[in-house]
PDB file of N, CA and C in Angstrom:
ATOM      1  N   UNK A   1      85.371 102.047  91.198  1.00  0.00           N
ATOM      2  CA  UNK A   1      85.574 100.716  91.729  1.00  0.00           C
ATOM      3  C   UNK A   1      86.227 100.770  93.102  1.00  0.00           C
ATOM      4  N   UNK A   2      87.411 101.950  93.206  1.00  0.00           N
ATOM      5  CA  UNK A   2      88.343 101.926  94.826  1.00  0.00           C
ATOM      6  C   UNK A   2      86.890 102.373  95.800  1.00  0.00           C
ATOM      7  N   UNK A   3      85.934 102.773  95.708  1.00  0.00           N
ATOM      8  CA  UNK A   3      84.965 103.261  96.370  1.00  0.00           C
ATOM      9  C   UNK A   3      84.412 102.519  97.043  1.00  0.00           C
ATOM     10  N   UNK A   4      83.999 101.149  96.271  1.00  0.00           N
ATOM     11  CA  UNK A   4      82.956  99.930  96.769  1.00  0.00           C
ATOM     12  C   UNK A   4      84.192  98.786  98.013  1.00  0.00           C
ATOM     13  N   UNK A   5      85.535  98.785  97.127  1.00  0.00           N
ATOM     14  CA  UNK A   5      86.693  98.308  97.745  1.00  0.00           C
ATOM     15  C   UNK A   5      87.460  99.389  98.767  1.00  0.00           C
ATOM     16  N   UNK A   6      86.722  99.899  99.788  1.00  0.00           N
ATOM     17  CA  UNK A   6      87.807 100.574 100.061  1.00  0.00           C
ATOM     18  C   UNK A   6      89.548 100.123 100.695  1.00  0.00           C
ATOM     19  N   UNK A   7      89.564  99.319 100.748  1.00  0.00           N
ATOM     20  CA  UNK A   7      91.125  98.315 101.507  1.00  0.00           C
ATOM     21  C   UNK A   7      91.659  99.048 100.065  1.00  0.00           C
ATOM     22  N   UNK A   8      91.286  98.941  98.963  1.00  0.00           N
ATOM     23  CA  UNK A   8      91.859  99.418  97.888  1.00  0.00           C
ATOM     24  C   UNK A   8      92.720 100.953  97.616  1.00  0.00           C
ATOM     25  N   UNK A   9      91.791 101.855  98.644  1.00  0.00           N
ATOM     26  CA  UNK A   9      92.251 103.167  97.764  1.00  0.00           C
ATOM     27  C   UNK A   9      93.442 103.847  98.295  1.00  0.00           C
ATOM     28  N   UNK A  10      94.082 103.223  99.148  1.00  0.00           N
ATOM     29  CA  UNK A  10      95.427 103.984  99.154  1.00  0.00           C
ATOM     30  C   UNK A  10      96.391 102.964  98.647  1.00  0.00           C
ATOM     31  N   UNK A  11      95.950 101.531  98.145  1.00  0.00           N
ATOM     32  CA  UNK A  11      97.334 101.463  97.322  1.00  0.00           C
ATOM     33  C   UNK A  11      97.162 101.581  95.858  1.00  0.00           C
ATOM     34  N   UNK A  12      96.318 102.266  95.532  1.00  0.00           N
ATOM     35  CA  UNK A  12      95.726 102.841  94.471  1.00  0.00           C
ATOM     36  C   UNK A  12      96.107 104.360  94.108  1.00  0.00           C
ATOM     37  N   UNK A  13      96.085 105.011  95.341  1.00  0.00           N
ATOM     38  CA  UNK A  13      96.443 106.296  95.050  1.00  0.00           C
ATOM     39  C   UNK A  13      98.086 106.280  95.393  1.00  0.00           C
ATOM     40  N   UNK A  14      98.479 105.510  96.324  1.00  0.00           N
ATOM     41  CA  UNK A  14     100.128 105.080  95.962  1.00  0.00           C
ATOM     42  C   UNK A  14     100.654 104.576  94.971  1.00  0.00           C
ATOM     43  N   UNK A  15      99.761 104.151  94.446  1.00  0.00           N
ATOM     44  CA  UNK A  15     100.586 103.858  92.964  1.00  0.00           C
ATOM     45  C   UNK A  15     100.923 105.002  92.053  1.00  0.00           C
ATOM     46  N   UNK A  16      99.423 105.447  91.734  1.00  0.00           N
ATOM     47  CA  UNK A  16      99.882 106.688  91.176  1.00  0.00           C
ATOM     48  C   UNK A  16     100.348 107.372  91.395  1.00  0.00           C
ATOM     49  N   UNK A  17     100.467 108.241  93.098  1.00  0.00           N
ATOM     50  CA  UNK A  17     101.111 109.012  92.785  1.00  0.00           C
ATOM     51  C   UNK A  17     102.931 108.629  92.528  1.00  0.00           C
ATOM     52  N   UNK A  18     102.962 107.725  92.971  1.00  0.00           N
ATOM     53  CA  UNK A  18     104.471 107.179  92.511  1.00  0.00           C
ATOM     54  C   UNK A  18     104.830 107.324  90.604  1.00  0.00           C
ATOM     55  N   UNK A  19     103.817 107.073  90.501  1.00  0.00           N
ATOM     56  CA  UNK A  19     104.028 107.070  88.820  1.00  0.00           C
ATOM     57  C   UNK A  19     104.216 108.434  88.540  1.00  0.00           C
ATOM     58  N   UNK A  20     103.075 109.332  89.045  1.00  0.00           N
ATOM     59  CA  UNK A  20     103.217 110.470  88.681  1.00  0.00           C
ATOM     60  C   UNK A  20     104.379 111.239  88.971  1.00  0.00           C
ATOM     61  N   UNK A  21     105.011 110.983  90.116  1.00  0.00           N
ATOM     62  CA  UNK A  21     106.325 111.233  90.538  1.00  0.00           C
ATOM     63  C   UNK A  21     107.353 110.478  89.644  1.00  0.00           C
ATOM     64  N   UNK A  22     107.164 109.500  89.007  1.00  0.00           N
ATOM     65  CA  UNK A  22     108.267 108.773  88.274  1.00  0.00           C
ATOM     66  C   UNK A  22     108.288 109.689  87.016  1.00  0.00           C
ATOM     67  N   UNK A  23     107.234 110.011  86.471  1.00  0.00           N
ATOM     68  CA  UNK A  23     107.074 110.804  85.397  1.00  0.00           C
ATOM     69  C   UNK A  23     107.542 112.031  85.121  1.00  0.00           C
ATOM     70  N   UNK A  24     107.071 113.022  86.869  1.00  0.00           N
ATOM     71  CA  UNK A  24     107.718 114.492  86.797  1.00  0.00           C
ATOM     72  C   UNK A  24     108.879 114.266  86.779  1.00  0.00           C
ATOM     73  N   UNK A  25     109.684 113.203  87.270  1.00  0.00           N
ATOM     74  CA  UNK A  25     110.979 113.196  87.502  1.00  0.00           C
ATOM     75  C   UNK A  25     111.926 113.249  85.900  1.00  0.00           C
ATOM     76  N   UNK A  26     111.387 112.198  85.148  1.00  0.00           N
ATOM     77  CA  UNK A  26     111.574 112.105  83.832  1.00  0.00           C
ATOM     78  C   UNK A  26     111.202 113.582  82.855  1.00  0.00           C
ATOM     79  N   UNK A  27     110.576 114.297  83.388  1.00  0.00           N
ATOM     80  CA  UNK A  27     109.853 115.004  82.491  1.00  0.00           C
ATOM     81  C   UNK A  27     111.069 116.360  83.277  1.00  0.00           C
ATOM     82  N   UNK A  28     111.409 116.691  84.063  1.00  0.00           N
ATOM     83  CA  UNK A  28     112.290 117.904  84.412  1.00  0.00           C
ATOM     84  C   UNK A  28     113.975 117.427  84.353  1.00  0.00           C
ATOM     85  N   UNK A  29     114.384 115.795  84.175  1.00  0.00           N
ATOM     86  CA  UNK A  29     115.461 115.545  83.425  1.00  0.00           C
ATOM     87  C   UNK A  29     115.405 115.677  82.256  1.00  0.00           C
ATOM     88  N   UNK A  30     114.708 115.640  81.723  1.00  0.00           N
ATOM     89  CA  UNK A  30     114.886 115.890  80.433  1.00  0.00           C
ATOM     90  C   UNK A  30     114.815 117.329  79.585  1.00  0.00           C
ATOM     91  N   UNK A  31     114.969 118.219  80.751  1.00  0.00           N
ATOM     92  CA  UNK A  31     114.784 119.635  80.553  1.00  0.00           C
ATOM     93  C   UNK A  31     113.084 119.679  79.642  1.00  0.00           C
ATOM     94  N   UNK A  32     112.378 119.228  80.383  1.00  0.00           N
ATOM     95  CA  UNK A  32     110.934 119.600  79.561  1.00  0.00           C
ATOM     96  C   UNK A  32     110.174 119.412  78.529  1.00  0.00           C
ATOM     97  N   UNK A  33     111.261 118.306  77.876  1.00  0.00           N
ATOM     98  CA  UNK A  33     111.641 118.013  76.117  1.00  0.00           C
ATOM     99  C   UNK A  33     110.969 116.723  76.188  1.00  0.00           C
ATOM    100  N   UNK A  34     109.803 116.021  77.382  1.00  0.00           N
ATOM    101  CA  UNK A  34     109.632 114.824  76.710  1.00  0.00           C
ATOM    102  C   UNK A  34     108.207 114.885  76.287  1.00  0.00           C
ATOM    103  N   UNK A  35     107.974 114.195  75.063  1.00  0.00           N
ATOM    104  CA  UNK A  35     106.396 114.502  74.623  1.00  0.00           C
ATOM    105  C   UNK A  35     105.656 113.078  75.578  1.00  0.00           C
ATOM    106  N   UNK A  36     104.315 113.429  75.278  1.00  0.00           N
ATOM    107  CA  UNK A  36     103.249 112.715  75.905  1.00  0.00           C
ATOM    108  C   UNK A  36     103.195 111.064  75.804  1.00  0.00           C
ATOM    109  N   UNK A  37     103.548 110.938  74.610  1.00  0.00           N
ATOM    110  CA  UNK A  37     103.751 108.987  74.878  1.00  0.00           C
ATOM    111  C   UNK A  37     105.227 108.349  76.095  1.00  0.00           C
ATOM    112  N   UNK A  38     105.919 109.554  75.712  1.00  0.00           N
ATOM    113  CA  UNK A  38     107.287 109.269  77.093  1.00  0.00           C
ATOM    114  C   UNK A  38     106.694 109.305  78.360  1.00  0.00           C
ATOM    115  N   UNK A  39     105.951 110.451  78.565  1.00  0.00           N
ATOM    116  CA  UNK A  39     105.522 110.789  79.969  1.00  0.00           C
ATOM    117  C   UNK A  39     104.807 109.448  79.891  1.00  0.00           C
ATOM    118  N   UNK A  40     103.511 109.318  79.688  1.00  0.00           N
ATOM    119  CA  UNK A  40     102.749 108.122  79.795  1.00  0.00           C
ATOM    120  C   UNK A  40     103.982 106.837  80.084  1.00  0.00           C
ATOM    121  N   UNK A  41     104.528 106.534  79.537  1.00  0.00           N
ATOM    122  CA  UNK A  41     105.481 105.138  79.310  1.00  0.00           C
ATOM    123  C   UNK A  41     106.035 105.616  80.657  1.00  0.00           C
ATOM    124  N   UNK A  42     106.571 106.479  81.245  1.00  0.00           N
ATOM    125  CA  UNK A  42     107.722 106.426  82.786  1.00  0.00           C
ATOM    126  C   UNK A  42     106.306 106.549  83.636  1.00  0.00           C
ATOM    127  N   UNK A  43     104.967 107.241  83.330  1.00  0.00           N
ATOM    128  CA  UNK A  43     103.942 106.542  84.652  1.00  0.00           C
ATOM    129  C   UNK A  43     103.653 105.353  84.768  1.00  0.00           C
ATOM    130  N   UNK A  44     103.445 104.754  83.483  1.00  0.00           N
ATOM    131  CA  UNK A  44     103.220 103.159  83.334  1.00  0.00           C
ATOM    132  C   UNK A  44     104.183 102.790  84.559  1.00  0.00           C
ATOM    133  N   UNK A  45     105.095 103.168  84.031  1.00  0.00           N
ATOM    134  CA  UNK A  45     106.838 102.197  84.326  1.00  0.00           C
ATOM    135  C   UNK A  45     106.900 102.264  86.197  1.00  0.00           C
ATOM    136  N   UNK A  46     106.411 103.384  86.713  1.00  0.00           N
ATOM    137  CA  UNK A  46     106.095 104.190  87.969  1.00  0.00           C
ATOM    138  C   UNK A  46     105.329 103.273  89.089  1.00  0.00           C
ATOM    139  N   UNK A  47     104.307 103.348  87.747  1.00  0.00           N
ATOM    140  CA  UNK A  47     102.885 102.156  88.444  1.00  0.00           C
ATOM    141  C   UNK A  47     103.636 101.061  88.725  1.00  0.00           C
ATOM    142  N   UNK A  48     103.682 100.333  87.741  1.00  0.00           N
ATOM    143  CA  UNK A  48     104.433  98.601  87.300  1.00  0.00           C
ATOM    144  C   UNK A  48     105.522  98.669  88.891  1.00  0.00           C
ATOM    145  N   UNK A  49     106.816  99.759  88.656  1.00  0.00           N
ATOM    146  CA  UNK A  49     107.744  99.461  90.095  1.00  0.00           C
ATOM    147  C   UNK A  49     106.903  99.702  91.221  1.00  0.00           C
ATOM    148  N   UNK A  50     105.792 100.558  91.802  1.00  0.00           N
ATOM    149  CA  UNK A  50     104.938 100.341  93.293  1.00  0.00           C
ATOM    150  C   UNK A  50     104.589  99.342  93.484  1.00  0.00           C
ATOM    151  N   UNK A  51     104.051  98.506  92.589  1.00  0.00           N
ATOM    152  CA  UNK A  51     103.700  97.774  92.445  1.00  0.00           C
ATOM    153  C   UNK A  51     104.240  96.387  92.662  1.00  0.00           C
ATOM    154  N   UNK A  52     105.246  95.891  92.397  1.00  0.00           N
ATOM    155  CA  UNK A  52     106.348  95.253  92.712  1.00  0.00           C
ATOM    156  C   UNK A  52     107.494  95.899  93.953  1.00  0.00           C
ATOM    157  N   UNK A  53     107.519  97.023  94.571  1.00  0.00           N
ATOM    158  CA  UNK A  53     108.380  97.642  96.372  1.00  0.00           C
ATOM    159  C   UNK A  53     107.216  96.832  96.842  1.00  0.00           C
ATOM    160  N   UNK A  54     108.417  95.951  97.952  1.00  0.00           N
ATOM    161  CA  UNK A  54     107.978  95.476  99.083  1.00  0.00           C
ATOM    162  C   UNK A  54     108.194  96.670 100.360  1.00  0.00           C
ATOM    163  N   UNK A  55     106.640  97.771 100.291  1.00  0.00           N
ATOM    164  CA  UNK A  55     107.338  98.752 101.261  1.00  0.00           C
ATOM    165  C   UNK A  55     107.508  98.601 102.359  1.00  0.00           C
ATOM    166  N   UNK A  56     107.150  97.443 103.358  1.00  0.00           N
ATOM    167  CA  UNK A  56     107.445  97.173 104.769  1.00  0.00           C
ATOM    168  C   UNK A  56     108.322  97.364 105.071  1.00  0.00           C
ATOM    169  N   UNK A  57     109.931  97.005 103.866  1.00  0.00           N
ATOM    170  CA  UNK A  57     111.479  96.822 104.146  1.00  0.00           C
ATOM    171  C   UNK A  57     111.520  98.252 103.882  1.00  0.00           C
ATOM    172  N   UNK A  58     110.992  98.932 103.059  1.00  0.00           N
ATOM    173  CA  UNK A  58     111.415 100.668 103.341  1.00  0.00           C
ATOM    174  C   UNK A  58     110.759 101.556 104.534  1.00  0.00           C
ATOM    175  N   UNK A  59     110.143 100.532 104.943  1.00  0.00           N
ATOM    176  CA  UNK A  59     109.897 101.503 106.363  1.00  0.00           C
ATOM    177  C   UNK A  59     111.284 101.845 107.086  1.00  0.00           C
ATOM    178  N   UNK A  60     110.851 103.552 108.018  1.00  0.00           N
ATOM    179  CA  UNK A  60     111.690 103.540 108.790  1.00  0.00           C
ATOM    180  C   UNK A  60     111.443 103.211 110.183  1.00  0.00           C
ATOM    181  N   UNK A  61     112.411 102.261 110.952  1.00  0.00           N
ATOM    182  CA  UNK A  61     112.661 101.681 112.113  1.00  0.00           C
ATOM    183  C   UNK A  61     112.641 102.671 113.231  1.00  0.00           C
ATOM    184  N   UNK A  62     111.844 102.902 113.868  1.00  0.00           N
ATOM    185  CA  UNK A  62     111.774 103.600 115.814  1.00  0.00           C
ATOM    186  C   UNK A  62     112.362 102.816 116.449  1.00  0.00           C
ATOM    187  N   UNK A  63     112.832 103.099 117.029  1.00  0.00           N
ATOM    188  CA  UNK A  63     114.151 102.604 118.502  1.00  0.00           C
ATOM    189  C   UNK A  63     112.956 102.517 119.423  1.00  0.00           C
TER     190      UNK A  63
END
C-alpha cells in the first residue's frame, strides 16, 4: 500500500522503526527475559507514541 502512497513511506518506516527501537530497548532491560507477546505489546506501544510526537518541536534549531 506505502508503494502506491508514496508521501506515506517514511512515516511508515518511522514508525516502525521507533517501535522497533521501543521494543529492543524493552527487550535488553529486561536482561533478554521478555517473551514474544511483551516484545509485540512495547512495538505496538512504540508505533501508537510516533504516532502521537509532534516531531517539528524535536527538531534541532540552526543558528
Amino acid at each position: 500500500a506505502a508503494s502506491f502512497l508514496p508521501f506515506l513511506k517514511i512515516p511508515i518506516a518511522a514508525g516502525i522503526t521507533y517501535g522497533v527501537g521501543k521494543a529492543a530497548k524493552a527487550y535488553f532491560e529486561s536482561d533478554m527475559t521478555l517473551d514474544m507477546d511483551d516484545l509485540k505489546e512495547k512495538f505496538i506501544e512504540g508505533e501508537k507514541e510516533s504516532k502521537n510526537t509532534n516531531w517539528e518541536d524535536n527538531q534541532i534549531k540552526e543558528d
